[in-house]
Protein backbone atom coordinates (compact mmCIF):
# COMPACT_ATOMS: atom_id res chain seq x y z
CA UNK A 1 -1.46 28.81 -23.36
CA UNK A 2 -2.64 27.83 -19.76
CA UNK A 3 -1.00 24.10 -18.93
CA UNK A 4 -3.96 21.86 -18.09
CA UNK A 5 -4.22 19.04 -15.38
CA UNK A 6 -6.29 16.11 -16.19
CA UNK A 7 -7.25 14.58 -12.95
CA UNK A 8 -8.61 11.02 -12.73
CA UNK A 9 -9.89 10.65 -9.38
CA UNK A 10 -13.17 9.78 -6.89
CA UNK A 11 -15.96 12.06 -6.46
CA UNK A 12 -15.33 12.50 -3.13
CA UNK A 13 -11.63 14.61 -4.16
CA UNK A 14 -13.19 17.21 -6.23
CA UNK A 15 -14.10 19.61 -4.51
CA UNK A 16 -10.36 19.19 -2.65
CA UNK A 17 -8.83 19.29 -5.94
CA UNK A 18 -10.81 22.87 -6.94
CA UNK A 19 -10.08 24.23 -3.84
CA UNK A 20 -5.77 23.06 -4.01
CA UNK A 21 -5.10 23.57 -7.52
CA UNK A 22 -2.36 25.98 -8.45
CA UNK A 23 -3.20 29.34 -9.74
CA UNK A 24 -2.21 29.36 -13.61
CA UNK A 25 -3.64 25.89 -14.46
CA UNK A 26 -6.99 24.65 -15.85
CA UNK A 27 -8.18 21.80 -14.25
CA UNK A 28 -10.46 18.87 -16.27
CA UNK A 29 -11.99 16.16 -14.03
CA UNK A 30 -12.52 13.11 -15.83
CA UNK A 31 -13.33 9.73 -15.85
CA UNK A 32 -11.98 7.58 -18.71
CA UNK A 33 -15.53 6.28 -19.19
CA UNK A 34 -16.59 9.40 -19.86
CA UNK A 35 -17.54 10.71 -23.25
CA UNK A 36 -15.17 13.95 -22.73
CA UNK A 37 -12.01 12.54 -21.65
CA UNK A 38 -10.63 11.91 -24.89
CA UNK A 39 -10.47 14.81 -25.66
CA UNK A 40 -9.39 16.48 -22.52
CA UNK A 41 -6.35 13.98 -22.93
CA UNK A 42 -5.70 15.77 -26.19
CA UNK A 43 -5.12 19.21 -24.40
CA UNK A 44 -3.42 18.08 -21.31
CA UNK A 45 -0.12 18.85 -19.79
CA UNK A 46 -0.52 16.82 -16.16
CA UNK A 47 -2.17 13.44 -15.79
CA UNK A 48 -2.76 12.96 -12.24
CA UNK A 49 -4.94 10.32 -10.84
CA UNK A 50 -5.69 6.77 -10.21
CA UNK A 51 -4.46 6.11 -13.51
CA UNK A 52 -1.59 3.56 -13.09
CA UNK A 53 -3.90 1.11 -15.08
CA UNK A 54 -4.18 3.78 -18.30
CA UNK A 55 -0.39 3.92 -18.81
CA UNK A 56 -0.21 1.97 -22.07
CA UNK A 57 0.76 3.22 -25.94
CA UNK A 58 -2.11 4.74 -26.17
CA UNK A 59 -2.36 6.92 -23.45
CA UNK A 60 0.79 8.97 -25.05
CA UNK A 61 -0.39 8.48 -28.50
CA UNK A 62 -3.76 10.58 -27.20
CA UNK A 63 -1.84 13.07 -24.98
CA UNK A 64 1.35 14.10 -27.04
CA UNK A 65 1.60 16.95 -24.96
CA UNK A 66 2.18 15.34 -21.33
CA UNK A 67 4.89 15.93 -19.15
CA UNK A 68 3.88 13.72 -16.52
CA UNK A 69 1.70 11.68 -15.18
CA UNK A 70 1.12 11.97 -11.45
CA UNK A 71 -0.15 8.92 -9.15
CA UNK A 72 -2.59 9.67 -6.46
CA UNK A 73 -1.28 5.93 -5.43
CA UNK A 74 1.88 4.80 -3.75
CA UNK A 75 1.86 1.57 -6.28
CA UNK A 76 2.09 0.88 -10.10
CA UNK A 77 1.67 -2.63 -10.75
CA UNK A 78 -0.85 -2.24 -13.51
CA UNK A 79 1.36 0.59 -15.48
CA UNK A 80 3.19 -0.63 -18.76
CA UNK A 81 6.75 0.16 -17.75
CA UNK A 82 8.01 -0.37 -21.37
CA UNK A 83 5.25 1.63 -22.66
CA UNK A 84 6.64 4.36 -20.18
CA UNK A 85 10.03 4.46 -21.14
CA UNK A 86 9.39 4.43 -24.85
CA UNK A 87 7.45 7.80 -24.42
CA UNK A 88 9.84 9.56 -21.93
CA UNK A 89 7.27 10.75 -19.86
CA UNK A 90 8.25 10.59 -15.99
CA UNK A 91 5.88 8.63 -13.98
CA UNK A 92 5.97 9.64 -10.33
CA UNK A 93 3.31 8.31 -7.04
CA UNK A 94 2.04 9.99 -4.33
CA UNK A 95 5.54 10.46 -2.73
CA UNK A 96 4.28 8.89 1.02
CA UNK A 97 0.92 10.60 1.12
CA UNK A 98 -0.84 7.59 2.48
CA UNK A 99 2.31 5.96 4.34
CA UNK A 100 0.82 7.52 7.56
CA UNK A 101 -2.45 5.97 7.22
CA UNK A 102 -1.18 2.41 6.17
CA UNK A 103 1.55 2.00 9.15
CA UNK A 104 -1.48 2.94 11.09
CA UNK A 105 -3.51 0.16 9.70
CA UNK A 106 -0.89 -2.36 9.71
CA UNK A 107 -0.84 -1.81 13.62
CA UNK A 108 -4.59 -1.68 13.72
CA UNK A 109 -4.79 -5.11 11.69
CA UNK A 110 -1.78 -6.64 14.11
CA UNK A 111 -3.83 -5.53 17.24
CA UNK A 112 -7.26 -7.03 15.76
CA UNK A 113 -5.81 -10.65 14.98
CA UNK A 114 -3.63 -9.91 18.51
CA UNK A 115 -6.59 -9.42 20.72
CA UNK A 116 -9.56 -11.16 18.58
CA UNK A 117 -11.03 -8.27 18.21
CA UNK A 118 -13.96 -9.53 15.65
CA UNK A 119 -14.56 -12.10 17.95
CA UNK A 120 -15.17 -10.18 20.74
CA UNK A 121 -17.10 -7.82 18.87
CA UNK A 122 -19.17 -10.11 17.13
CA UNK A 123 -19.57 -12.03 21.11
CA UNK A 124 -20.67 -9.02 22.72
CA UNK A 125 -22.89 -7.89 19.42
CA UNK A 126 -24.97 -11.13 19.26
CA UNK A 127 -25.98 -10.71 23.28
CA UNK A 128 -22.70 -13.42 24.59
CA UNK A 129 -21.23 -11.68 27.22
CA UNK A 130 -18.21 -14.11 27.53
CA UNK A 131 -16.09 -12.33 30.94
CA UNK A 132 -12.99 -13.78 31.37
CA UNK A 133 -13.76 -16.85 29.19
CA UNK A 134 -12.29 -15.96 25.97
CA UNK A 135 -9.29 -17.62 23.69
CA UNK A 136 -5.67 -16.91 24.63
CA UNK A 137 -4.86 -12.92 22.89
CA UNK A 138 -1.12 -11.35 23.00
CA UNK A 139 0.42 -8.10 23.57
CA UNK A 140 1.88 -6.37 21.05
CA UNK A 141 4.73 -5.45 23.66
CA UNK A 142 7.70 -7.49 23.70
CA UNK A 143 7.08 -9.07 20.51
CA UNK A 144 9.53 -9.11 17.81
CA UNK A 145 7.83 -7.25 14.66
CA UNK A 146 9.52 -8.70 10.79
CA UNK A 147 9.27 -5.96 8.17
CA UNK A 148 9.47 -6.91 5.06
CA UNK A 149 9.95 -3.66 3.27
CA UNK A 150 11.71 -0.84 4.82
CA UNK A 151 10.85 2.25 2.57
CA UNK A 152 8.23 5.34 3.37
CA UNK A 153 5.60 3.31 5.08
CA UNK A 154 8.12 0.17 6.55
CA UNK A 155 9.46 3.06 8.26
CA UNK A 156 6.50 4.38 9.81
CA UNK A 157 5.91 1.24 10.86
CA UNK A 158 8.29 0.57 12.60
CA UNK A 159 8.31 4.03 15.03
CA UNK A 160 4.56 3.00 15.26
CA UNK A 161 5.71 -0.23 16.44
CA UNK A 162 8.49 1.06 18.51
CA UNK A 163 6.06 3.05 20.85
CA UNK A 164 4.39 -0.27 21.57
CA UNK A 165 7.40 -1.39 22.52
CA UNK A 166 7.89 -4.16 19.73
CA UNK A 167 11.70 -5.17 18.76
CA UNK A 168 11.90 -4.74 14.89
CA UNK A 169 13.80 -6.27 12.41
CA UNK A 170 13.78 -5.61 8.50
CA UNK A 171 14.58 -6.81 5.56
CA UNK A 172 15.12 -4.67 2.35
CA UNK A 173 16.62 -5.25 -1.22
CA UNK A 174 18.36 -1.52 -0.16
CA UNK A 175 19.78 -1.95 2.93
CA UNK A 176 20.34 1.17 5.25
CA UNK A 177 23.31 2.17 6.89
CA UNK A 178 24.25 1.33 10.16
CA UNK A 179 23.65 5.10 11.93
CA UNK A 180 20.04 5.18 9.90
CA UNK A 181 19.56 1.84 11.89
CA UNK A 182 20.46 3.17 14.83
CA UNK A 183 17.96 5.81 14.42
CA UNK A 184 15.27 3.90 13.68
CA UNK A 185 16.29 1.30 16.01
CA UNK A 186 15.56 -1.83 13.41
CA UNK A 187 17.87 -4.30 12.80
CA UNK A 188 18.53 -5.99 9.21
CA UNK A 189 17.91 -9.63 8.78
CA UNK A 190 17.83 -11.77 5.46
CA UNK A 191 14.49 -12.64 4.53
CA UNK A 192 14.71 -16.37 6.01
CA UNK A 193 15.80 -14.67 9.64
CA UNK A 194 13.04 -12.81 9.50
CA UNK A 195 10.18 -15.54 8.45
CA UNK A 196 11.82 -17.63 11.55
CA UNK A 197 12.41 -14.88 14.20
CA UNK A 198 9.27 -12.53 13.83
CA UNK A 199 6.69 -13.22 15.97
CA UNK A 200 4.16 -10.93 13.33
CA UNK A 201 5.64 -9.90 9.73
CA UNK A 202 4.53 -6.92 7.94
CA UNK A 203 4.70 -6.87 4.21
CA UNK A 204 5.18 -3.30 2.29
CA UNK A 205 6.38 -4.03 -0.53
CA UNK A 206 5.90 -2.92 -4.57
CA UNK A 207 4.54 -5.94 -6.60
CA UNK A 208 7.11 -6.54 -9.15
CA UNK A 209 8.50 -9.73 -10.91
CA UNK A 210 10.86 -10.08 -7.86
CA UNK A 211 7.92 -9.78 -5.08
CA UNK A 212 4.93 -12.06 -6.72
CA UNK A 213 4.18 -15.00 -4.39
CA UNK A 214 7.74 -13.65 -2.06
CA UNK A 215 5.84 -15.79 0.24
CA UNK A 216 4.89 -19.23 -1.10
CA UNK A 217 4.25 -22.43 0.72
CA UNK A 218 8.09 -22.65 1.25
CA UNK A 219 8.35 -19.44 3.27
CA UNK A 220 5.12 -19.72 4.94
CA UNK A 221 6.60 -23.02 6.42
CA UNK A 222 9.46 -21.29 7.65
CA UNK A 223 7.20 -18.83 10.35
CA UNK A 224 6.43 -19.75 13.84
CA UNK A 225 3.06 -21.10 14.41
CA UNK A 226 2.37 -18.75 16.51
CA UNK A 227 3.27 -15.89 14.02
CA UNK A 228 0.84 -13.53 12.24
CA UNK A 229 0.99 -12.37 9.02
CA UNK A 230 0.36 -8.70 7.88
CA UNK A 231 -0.38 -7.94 4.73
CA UNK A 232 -1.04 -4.30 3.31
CA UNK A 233 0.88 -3.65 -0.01
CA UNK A 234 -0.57 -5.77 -2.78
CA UNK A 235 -2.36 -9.45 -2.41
CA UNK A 236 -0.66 -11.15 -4.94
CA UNK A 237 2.78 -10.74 -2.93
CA UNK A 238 1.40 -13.56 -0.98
CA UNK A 239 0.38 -16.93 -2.61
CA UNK A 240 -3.25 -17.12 -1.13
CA UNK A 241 -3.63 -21.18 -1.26
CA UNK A 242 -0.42 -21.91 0.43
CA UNK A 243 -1.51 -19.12 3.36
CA UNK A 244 -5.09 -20.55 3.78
CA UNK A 245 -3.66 -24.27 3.66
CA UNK A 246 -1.14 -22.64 6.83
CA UNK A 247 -3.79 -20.77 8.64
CA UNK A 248 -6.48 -23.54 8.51
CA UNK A 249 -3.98 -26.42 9.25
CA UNK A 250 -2.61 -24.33 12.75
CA UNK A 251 1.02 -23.98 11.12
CA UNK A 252 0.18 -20.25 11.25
CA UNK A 253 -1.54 -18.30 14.30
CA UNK A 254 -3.52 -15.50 11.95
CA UNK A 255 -3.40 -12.79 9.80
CA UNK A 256 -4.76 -9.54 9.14
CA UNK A 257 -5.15 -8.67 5.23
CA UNK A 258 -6.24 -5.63 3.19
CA UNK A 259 -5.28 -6.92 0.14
CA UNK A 260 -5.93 -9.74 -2.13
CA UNK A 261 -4.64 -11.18 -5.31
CA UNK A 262 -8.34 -10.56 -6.92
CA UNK A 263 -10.31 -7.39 -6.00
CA UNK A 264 -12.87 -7.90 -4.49
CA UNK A 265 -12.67 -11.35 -3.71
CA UNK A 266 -15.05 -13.58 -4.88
CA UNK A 267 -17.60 -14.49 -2.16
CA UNK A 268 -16.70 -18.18 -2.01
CA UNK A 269 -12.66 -17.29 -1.60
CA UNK A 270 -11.68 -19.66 1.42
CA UNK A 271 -9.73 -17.08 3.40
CA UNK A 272 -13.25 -15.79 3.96
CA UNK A 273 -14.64 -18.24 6.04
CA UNK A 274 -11.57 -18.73 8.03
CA UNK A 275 -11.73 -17.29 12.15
CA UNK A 276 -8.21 -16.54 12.68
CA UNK A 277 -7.90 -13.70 9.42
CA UNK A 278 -9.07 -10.16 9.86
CA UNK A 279 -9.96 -8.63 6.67
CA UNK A 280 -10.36 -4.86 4.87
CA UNK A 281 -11.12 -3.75 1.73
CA UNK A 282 -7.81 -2.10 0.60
CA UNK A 283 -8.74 0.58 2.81
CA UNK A 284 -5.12 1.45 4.85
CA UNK A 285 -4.61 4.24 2.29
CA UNK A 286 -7.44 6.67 2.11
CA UNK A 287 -7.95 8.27 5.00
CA UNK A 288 -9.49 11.97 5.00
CA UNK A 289 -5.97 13.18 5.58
CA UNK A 290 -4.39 11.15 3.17
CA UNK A 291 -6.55 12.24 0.38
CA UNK A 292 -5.63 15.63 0.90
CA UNK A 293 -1.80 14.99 1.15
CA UNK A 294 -2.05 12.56 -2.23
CA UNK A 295 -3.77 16.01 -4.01
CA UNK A 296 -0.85 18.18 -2.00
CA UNK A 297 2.08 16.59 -3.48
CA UNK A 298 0.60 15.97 -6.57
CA UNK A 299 0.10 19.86 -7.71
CA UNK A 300 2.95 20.33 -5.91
CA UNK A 301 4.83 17.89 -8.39
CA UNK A 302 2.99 19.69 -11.17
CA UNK A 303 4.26 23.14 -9.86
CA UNK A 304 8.27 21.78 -10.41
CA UNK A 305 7.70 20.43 -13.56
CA UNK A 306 6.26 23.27 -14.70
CA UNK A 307 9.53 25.47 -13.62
CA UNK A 308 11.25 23.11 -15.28
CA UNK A 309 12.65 21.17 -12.24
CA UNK A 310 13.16 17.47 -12.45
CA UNK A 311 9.74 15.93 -10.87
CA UNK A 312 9.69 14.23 -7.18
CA UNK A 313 8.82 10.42 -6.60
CA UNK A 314 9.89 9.14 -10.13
CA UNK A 315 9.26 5.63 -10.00
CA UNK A 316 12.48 3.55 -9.72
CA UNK A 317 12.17 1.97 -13.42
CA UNK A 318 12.38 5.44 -14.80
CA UNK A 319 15.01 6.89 -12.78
């Protein structure tokens, strides 16, 4: 019987996904709204997709033939962990397909709050040329960069930052060795050093019971107010009052924010109407060439299982 691959994913990855899947599978595209997908869940071997949010009970009571279920994403938050482990199917994500693209757009969002770039845009854009006469902007160079979060993307991130010639310092639940650190020229700090020392702090962490609100009031009051705040792994990481109440009250300098604890935020959320915040739609991830890598690893992933090797990227609860 030919293995089948359910794939749960955006329009715009079809055609990828005909054109990369292995030789020897069927492929279904589905959407779980659709009238089909019940009963392509019936018949499948692979779930890969967007589909962190589907892993409950029921997904395994309607698929009692899945090996695994792929993530095109680098988080799980919304997966039933328990639910997981009770069924024994391997849950793996996208194995750094997107880490590329969201060190990129951590740098991108430190440079924006850095230089004012919406200001300037938005001065030049409404016909005020302002010269010379503009609010005090930084250099990224010379400033020391907190990551909080040293796996796959914290990494990138900090050889991105590197080249601009930022001093980095982590901090990381698994803390590397001393010649990795030396490699990657970062430095480990506990989480308070960092808070107080960085002059911008990245966040790239999973959202777990350990990571919800890892910056409250308390720790937001610890950062220089001159410090910005980076945030691109998962809004509710950060507790969104006690940041406004810090960026409006000048205790913090700015930050630059993909990601928010509701999604999308509602159009009277106070972050929004703040000038020192630059703001995306939890956009660092797809890129063009991200999209492709995310569909790369996950047949890829499909191929090993399907040899009967153990699967890449389990997620750490089901290791």
């Amino acid at each position: 019987m030919t293995p089948t691959i359910v794939l749960v994913a955006p329009p715009d990855a079809h055609e990828s996904a005909r054109e990369m899947v292995p030789s020897g599978f069927e492929l279904r595209i589905e959407q779980p709204s659709s009238p089909t997908y019940a009963a392509a869940l019936g018949s499948a071997d692979y779930l890969v997709g967007f589909v962190d949010m589907l892993v409950k009970d029921a997904l395994y009571q309607a698929a009692p033939r899945l090996k695994l279920i792929q993530l095109l994403s680098a988080g799980y938050d919304r997966a039933d962990i328990t639910a997981a482990r009770r069924a024994g199917v391997p849950i793996a994500n996208n194995g750094g397909a997107n880490a590329v693209a969201v060190a990129e757009h951590a740098l991108l969002l430190m440079l924006a709050v850095s230089r004012r770039l919406i200001w300037q845009h938005a001065s030049v854009s409404s016909g005020r040329w302002r010269g010379n006469n503009t609010p005090r902007v930084h250099e990224l160079r010379g400033r020391t960069l907190g990551i909080v979060g040293l796996g796959t993307i914290g990494k990138k991130t900090a050889r991105l930052a590197a080249a601009f010639g930022m001093p980095v310092q982590y901090y990381d639940i698994a803390r590397l060795g001393e010649d990795a650190e030396d490699a990657l020229d970062v430095r480990f700090r506990l989480l308070r050093e960092i808070l107080r020392t960085s002059d911008i702090v990245s966040l790239h962490v999973p959202l777990n019971d350990t990571t919800r609100h890892l910056l409250g009031a308390a720790e937001l009051a610890q950062m220089k107010p001159t410090a910005i705040l980076i945030n691109t792994s998962r809004g509710p990481v950060v507790d969104e009052v006690a940041l406004h109440r810090a960026l409006s009250s000048g205790a913090l300098a700015g930050a630059g924010l993909d990601v928010f604890a509701e999604e999308p935020p509602p159009a009277n959320h106070p972050l929004l109407a703040l000038d020192n915040v630059v703001l995306t739609a939890h956009l660092a991830g797809p890129t063009w060439e991200s999209n492709t890598a995310r569909l790369r690893n996950a047949f890829d992933n499909v191929q090993r299982v399907a040899r009967g090797e153990p699967p890449l990227w389990v997620i750490p609860e089901l290791g």
